[in-house]
N, C-alpha and C. Protein backbone atom coordinates (compact mmCIF):
# COMPACT_ATOMS: atom_id res chain seq x y z
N UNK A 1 90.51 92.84 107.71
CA UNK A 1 90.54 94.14 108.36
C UNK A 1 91.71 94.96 107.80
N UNK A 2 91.55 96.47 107.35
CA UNK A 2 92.08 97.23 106.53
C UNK A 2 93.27 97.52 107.80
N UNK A 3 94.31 97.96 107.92
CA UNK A 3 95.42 98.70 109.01
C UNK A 3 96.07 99.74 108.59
N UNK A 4 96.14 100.67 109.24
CA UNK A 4 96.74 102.18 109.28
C UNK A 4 97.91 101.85 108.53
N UNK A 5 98.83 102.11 107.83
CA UNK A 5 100.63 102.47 107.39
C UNK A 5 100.52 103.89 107.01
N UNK A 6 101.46 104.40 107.08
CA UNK A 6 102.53 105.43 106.97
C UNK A 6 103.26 105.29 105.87
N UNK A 7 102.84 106.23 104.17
CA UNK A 7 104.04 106.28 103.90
C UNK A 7 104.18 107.61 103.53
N UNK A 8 105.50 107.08 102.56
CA UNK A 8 106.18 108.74 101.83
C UNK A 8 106.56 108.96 100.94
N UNK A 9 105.89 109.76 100.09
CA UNK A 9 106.17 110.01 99.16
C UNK A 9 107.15 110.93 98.22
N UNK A 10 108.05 110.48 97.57
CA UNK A 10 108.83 111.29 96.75
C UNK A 10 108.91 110.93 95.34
N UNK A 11 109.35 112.16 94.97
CA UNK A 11 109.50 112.69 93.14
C UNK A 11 111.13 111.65 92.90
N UNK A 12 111.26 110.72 92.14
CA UNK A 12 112.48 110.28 91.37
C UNK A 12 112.69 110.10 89.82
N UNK A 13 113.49 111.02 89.54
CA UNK A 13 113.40 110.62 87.90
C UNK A 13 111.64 111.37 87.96
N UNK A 14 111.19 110.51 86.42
CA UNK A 14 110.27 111.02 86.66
C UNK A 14 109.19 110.54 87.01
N UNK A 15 109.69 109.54 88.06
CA UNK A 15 108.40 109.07 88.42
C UNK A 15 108.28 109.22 90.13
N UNK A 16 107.10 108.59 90.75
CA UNK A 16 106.72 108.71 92.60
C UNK A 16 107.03 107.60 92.97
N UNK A 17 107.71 107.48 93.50
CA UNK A 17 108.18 106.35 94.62
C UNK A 17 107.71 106.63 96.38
N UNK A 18 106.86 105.48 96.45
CA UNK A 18 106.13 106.01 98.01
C UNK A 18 106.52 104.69 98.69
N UNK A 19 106.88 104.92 100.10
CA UNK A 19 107.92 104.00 101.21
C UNK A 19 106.54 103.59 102.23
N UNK A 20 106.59 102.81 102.79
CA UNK A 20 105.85 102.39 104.10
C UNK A 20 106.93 102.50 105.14
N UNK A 21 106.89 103.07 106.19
CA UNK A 21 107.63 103.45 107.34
C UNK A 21 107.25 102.30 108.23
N UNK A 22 106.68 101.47 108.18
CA UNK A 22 106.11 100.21 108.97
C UNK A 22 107.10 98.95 108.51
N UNK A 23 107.13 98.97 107.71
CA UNK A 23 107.72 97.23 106.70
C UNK A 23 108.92 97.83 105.75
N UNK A 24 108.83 99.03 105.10
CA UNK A 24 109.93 99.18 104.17
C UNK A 24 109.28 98.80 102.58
N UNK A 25 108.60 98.61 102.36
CA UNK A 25 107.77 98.14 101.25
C UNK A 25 107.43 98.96 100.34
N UNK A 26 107.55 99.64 99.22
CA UNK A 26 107.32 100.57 98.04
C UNK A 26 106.53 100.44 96.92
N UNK A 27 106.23 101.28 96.65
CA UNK A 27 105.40 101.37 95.55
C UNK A 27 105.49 102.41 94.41
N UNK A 28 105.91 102.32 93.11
CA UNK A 28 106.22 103.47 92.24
C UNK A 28 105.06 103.83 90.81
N UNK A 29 105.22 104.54 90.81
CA UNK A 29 103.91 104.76 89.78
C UNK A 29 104.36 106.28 88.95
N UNK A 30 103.66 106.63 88.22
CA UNK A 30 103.90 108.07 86.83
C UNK A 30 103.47 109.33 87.89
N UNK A 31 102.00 108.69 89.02
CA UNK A 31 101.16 110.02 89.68
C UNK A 31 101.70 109.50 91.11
N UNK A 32 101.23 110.47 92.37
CA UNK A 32 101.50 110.16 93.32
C UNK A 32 100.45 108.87 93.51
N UNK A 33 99.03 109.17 93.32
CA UNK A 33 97.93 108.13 93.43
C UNK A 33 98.24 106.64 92.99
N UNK A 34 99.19 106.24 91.63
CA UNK A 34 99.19 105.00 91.35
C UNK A 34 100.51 105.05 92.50
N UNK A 35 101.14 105.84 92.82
CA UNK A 35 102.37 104.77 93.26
C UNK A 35 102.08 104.46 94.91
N UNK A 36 100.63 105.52 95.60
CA UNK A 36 100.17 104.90 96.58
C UNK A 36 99.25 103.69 96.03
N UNK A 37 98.35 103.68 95.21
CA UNK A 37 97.96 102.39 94.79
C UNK A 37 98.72 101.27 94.68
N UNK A 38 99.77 101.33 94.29
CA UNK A 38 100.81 100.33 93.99
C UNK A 38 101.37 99.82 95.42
N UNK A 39 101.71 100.91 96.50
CA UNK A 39 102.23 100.68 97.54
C UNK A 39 101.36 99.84 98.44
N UNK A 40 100.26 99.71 98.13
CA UNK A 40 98.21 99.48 99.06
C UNK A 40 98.53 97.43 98.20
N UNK A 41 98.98 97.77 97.02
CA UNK A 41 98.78 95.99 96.49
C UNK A 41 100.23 95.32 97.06
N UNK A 42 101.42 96.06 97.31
CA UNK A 42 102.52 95.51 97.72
C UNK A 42 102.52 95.55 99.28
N UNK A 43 101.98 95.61 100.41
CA UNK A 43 101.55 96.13 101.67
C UNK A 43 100.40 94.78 101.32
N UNK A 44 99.78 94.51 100.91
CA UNK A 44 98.64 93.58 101.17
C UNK A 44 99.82 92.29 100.79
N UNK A 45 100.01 91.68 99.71
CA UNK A 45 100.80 90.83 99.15
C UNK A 45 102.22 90.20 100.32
N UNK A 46 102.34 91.66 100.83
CA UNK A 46 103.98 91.07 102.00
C UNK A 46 103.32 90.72 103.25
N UNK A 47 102.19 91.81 103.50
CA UNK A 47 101.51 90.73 104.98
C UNK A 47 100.73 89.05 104.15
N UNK A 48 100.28 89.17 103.01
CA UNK A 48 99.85 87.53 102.84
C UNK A 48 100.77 86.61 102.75
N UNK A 49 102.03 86.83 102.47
CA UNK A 49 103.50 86.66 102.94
C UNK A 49 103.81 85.83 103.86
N UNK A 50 103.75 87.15 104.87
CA UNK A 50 104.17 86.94 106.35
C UNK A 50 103.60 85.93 107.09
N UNK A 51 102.17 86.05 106.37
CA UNK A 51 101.04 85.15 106.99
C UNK A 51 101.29 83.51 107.05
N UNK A 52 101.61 83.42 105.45
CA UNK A 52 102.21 82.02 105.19
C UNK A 52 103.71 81.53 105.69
N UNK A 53 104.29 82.40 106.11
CA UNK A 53 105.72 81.87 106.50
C UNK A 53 106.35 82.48 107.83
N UNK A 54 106.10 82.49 108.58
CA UNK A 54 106.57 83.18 110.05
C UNK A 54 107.74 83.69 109.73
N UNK A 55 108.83 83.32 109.09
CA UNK A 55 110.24 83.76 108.19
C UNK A 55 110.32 84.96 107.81
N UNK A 56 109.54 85.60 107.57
CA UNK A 56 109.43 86.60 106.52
C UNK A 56 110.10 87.77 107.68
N UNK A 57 111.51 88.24 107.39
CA UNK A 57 111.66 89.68 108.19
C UNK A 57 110.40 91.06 107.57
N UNK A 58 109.99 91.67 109.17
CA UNK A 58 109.74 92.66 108.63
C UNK A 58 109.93 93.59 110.18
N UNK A 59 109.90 94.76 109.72
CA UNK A 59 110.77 95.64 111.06
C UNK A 59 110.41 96.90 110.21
N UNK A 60 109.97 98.04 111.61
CA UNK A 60 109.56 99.30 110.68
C UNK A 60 111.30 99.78 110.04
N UNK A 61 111.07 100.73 109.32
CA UNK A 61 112.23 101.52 108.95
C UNK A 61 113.15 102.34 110.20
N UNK A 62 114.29 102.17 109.78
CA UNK A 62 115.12 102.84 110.99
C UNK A 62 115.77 104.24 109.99
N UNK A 63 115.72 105.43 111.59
CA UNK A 63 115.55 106.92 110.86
C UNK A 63 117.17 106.98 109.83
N UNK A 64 118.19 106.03 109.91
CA UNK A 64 118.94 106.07 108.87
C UNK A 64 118.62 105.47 107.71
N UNK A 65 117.99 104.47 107.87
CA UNK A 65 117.11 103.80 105.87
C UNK A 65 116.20 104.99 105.44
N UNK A 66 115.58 105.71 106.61
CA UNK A 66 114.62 107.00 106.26
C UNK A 66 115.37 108.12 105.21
N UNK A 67 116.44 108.44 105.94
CA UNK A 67 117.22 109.30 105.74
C UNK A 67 117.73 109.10 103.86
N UNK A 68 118.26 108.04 103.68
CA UNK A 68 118.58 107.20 102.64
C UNK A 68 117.69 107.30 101.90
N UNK A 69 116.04 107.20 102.09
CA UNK A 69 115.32 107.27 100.83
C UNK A 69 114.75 108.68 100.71
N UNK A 70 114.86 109.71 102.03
CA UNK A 70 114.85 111.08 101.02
C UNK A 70 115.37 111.74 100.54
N UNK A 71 117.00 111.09 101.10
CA UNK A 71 118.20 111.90 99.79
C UNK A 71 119.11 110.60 99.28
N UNK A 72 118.38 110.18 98.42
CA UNK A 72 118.98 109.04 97.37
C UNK A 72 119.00 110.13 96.33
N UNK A 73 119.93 109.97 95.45
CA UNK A 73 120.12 110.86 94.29
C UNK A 73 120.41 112.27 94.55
N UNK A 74 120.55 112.67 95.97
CA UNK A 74 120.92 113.83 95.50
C UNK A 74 122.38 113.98 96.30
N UNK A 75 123.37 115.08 95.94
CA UNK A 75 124.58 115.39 96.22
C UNK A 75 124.64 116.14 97.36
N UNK A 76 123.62 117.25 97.66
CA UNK A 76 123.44 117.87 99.05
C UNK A 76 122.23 118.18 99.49
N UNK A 77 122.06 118.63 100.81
CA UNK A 77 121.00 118.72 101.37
C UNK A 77 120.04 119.51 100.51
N UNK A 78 118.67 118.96 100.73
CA UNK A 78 117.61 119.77 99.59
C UNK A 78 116.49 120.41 100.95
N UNK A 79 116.48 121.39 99.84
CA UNK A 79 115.04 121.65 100.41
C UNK A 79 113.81 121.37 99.83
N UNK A 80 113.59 120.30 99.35
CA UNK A 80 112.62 119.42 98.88
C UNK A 80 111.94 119.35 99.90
N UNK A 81 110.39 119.17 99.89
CA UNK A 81 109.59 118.87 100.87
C UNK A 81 108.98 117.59 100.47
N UNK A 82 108.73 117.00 101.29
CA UNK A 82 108.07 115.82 101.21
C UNK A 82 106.75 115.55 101.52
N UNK A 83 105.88 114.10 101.56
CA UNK A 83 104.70 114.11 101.57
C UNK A 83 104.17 112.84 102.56
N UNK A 84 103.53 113.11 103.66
CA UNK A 84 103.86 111.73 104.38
C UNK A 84 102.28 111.66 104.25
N UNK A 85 101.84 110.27 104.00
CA UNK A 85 100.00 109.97 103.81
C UNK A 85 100.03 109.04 104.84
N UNK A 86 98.73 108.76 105.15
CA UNK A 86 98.21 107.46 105.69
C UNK A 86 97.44 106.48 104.29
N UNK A 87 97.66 105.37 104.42
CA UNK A 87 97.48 104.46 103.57
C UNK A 87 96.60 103.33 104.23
N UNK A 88 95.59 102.60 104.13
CA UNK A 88 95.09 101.55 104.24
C UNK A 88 95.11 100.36 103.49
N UNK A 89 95.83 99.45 104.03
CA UNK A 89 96.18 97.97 103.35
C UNK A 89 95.83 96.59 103.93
């Protein structure tokens, strides 16, 4: 069974780096599409994970790690907009 996540997407360098707001889990790619693709095979892989090892931390993101991955790299506040999707994994 497929489950709802939340992520987000941003421009780095020159590539997309997209976050899951559920687990913390990423995915980077050249387009926004591979680096949600990428984020959909790393989101499947950490719950088959979890599955096998009860060990496995996972905890959604807290709004300061949030904060952290939409202004990593930059020096002051942006007015960058961002891109939040729903993802199925």
């Amino acid at each position: 069974m497929q489950v709802l996540h939340t992520m987000v997407l941003r421009k780095s360098g020159g590539a997309w780096v997209a976050l899951c707001l559920e687990n913390g889990v990423v995915g980077q790619g050249a387009t926004k599409e591979e680096a949600g693709r990428k984020l959909q095979d790393a989101i499947v892989s950490f719950e088959a994970a979890r599955t096998e090892d009860a060990d496995v931390y996972a905890a959604p993101l807290s709004i300061r790690e949030l904060h952290e991955f939409l202004t990593y790299d930059t020096e002051q506040p942006t007015a960058e907009s961002y891109e939040l999707c729903a993802v199925y994994a």
